[in-house]
Protein backbone atom coordinates (compact mmCIF):
# COMPACT_ATOMS: atom_id res chain seq x y z
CA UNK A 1 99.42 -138.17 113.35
CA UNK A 2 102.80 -139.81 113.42
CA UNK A 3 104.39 -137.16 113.72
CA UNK A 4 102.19 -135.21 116.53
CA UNK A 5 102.76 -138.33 118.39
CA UNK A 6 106.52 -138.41 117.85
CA UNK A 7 106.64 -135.03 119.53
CA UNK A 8 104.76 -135.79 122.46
CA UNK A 9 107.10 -138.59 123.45
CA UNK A 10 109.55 -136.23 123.25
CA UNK A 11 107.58 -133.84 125.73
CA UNK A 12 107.29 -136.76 128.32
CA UNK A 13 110.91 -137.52 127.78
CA UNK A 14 112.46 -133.84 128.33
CA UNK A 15 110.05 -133.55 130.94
CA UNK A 16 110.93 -136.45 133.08
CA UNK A 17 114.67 -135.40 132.46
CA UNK A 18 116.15 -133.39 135.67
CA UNK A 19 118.65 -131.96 134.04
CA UNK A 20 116.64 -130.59 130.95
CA UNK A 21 114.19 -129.12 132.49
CA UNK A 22 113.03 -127.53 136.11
CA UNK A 23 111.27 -129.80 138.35
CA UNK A 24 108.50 -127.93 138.56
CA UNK A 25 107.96 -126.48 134.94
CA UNK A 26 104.52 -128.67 134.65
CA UNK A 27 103.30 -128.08 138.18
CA UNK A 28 101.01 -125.14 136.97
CA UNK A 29 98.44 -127.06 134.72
CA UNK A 30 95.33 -127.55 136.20
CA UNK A 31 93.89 -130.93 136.22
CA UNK A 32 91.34 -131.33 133.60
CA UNK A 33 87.78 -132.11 134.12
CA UNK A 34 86.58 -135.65 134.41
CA UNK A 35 84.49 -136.53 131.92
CA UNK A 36 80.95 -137.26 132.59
CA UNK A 37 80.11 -140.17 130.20
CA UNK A 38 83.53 -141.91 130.31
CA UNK A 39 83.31 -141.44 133.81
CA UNK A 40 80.17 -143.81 134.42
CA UNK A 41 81.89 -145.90 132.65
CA UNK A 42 84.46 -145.80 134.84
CA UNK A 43 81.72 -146.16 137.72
CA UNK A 44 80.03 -148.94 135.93
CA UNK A 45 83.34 -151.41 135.74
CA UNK A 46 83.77 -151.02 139.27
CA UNK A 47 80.58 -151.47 140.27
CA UNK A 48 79.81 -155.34 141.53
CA UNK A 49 76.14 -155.32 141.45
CA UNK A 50 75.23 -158.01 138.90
CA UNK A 51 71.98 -156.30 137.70
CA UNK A 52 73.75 -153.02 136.48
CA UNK A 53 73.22 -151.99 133.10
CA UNK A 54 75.62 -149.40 131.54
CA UNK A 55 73.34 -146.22 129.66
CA UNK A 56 76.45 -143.66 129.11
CA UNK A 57 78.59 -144.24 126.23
CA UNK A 58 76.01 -144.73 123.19
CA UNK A 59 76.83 -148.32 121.65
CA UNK A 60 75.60 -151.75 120.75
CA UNK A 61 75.95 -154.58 123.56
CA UNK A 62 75.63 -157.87 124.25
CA UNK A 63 73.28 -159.58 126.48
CA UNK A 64 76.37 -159.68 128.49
CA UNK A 65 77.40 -156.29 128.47
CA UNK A 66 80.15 -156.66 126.24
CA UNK A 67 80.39 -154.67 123.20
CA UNK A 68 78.52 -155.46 120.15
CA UNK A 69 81.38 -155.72 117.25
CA UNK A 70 78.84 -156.33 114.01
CA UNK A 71 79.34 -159.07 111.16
CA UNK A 72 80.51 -156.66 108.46
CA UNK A 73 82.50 -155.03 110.71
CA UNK A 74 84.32 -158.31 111.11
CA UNK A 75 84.26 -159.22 107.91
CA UNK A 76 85.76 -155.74 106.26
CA UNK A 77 88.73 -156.04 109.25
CA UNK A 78 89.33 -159.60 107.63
CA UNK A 79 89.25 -158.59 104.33
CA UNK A 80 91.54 -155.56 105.03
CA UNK A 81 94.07 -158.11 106.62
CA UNK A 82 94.25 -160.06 103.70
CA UNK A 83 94.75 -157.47 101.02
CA UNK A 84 97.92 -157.58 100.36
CA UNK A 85 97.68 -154.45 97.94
CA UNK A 86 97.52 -152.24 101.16
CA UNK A 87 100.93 -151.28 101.92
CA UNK A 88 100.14 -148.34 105.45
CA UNK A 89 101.84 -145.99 102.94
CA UNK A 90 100.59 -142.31 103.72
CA UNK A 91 97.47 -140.99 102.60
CA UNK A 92 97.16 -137.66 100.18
CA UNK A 93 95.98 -134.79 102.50
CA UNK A 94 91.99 -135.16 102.05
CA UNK A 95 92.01 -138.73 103.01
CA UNK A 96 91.48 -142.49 101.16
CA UNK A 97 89.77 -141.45 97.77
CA UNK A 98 87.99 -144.94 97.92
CA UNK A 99 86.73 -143.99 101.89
CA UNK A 100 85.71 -140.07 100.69
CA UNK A 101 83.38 -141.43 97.27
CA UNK A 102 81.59 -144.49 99.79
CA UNK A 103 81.15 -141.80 102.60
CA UNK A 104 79.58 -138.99 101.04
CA UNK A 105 77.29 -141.73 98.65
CA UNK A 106 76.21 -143.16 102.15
CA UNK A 107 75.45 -139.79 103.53
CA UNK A 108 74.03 -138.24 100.68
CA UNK A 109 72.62 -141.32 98.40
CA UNK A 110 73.90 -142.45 95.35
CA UNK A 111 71.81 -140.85 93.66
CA UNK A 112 72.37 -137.46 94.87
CA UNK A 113 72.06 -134.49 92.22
CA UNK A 114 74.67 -132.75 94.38
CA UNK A 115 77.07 -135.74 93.94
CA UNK A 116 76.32 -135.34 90.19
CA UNK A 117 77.03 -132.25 89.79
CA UNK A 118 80.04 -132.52 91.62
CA UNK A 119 79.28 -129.99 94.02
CA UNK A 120 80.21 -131.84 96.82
CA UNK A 121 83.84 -131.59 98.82
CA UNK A 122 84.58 -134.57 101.29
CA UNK A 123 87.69 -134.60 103.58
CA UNK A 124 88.86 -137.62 105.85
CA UNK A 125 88.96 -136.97 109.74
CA UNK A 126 89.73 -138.25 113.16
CA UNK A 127 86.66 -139.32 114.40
CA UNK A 128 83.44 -137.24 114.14
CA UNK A 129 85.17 -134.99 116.66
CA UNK A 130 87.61 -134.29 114.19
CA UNK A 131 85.33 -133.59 112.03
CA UNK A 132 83.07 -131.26 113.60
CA UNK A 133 86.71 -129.48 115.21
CA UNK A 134 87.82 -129.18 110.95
CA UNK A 135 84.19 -128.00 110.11
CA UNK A 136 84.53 -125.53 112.59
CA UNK A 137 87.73 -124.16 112.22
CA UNK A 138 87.09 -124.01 108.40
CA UNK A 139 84.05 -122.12 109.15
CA UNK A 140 85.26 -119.72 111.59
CA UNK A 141 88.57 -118.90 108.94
CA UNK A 142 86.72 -118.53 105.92
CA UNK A 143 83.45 -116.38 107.27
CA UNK A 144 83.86 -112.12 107.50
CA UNK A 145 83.46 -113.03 111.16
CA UNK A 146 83.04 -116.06 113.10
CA UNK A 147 79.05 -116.12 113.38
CA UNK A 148 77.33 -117.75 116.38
CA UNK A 149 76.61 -121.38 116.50
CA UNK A 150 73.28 -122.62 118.07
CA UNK A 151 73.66 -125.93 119.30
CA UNK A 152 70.34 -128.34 120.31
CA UNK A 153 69.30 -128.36 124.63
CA UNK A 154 70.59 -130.75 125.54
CA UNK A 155 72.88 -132.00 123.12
CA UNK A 156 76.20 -133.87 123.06
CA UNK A 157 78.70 -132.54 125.52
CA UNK A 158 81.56 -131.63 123.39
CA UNK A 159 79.44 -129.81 121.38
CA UNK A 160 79.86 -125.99 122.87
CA UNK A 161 83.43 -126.85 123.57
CA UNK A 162 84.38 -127.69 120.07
CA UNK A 163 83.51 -124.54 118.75
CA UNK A 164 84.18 -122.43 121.43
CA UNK A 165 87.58 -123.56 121.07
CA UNK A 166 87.78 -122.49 117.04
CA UNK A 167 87.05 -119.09 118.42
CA UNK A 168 82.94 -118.96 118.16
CA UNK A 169 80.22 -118.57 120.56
CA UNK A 170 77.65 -120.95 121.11
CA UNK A 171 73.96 -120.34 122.40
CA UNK A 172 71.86 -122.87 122.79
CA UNK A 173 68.17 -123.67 121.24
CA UNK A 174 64.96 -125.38 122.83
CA UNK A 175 64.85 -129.16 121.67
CA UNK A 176 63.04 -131.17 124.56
CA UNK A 177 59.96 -130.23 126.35
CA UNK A 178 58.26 -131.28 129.73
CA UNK A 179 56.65 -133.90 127.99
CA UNK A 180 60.04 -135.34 126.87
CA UNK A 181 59.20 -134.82 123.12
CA UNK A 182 60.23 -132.34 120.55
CA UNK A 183 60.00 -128.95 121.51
CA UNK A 184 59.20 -128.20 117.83
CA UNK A 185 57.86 -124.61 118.27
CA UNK A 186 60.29 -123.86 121.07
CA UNK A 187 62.96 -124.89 118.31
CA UNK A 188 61.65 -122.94 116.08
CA UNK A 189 61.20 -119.61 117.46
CA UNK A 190 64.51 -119.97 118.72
CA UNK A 191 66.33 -120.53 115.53
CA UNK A 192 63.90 -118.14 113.66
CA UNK A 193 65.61 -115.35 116.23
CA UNK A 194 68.89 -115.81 115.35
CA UNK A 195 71.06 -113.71 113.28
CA UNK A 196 71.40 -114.22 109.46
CA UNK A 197 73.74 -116.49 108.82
CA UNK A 198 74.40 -118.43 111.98
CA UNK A 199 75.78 -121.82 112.42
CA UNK A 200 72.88 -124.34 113.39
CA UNK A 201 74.03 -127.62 114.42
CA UNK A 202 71.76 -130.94 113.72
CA UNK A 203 71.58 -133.88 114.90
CA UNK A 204 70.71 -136.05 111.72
CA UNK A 205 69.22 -139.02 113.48
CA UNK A 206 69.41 -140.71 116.89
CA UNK A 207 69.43 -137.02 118.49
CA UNK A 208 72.27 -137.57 121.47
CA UNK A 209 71.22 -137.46 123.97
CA UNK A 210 67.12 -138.23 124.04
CA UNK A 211 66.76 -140.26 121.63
CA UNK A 212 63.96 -137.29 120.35
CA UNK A 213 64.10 -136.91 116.74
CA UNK A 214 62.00 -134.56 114.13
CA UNK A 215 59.63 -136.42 111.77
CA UNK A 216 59.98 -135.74 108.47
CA UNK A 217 56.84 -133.20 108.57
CA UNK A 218 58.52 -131.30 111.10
CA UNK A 219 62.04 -131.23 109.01
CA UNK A 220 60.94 -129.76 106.65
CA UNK A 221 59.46 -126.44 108.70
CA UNK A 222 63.27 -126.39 110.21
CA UNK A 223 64.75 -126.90 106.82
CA UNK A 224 62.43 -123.55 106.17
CA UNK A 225 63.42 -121.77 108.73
CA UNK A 226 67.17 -122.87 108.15
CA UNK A 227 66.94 -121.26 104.14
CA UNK A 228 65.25 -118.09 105.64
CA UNK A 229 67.94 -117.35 108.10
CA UNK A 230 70.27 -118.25 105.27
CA UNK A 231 72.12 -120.51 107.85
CA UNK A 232 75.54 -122.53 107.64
CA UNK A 233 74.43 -126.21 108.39
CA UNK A 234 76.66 -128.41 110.62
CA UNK A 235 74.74 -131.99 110.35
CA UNK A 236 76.09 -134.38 113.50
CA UNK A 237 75.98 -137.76 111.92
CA UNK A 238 76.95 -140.08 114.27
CA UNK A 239 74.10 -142.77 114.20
CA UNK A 240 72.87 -143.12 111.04
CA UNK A 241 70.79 -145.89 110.24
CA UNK A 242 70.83 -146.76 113.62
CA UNK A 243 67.14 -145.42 114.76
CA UNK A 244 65.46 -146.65 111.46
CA UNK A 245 67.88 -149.89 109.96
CA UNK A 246 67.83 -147.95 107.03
CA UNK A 247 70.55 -145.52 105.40
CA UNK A 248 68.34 -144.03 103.04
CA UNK A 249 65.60 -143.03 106.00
């Protein structure tokens, strides 16, 4: 990351240099679209009216507003201050060992047969973005051809984008209905008709953005239909324990 940063600050340095570089070598990219969520964010700041409450980017706040930074949270930054045993040197490839055995016992359970077994590769990322840009990439490299991913209507913005851009194609499958509740047969059908071996993305709890998530009845028809089309399983993670108060659920 250093390093990618290193050579942007180069970029902006050349750049702004008038004898490096033409005046105009720059003046051909396109601006690039707002986005939506950060952008009522944006709206929400300057907005005066002292009843507004802010629904777009999906975090704890206070009665104020502010955002919500949790106990442990604090207490794990203080801890990590005063250890002097941590030294910023650079991490091996895959990540923190430490961060990669709590992560995947968290998502997984402690007790998980897969964990056991050792059947289970973890890798450290740049934010779940990163991680869903890594799963996709790895997917797309490693696969006799990049299959089609089938990502949940409506779903998290970045979603088609992400793996559009590590040279897939994305469709879309029925998640909400009228009633503004799971669309479970709509889901279904629609992930029943794709093509063996697809991608199938999943939100794992806290589905972004309705809130709409299966029960555990219904999870296990989709987890059905996911073995019969022999589908590659991208799980979105972003919130869990955050519907329920409890990892485990």
């Amino acid at each position: 990351m250093m390093a990618s940063t290193r050579c942007l600050l180069l970029l902006v340095a050349l750049s702004a240099a008038p004898l490096l570089c033409s005046a105009n070598r720059w003046g051909s990219v396109p601006q690039a679209p707002a986005d939506p969520i950060l952008g009522v964010a944006v709206a929400f700041k300057a907005d005066p009216d002292a009843k507004k409450v802010n629904l777009g980017i999906g975090a704890y706040r206070t009665a104020e507003g502010k955002p919500l930074v949790l106990k442990c949270v604090r207490e794990a930054e203080k801890k990590i201050c005063n250890d002097m045993s941590l030294d910023k040197e650079y991490l091996p490839m895959q990540g923190l060992e430490s961060f990669l055995k709590a992560t995947s016992s968290v998502i997984l359970g402690k007790d998980s047969k897969a964990l056991k077994e050792e059947r289970v590769a973890v890798v450290q990322t740049l934010s779940g973005t990163g991680a869903l840009r890594i799963a996709g990439e790895f997917v797309a490299k490693f696969s006799d051809k990049p299959p089609k991913v089938y990502i949940s209507d409506p779903s998290w913005g970045n979603h088609h984008t992400i793996f559009q851009k590590c040279g897939m194609e994305t469709a879309k499958y029925r998640y909400i209905s009228k009633m503004m509740d799971l669309d479970i047969d709509g889901m279904l059908a629609d992930l029943k008709a794709a093509p063996k071996g697809s991608v199938f993305v999943l939100h794992t709890i806290a589905h972004n953005p309705t809130g709409v998530d299966p029960t555990p009845e219904q999870w296990k028809q989709i987890a059905d239909v996911c073995a019969e089309r022999d589908a590659i399983l991208i799980f979105d993670t972003a919130y869990q324990g955050y519907a329920t108060g409890d990892l485990e659920k």
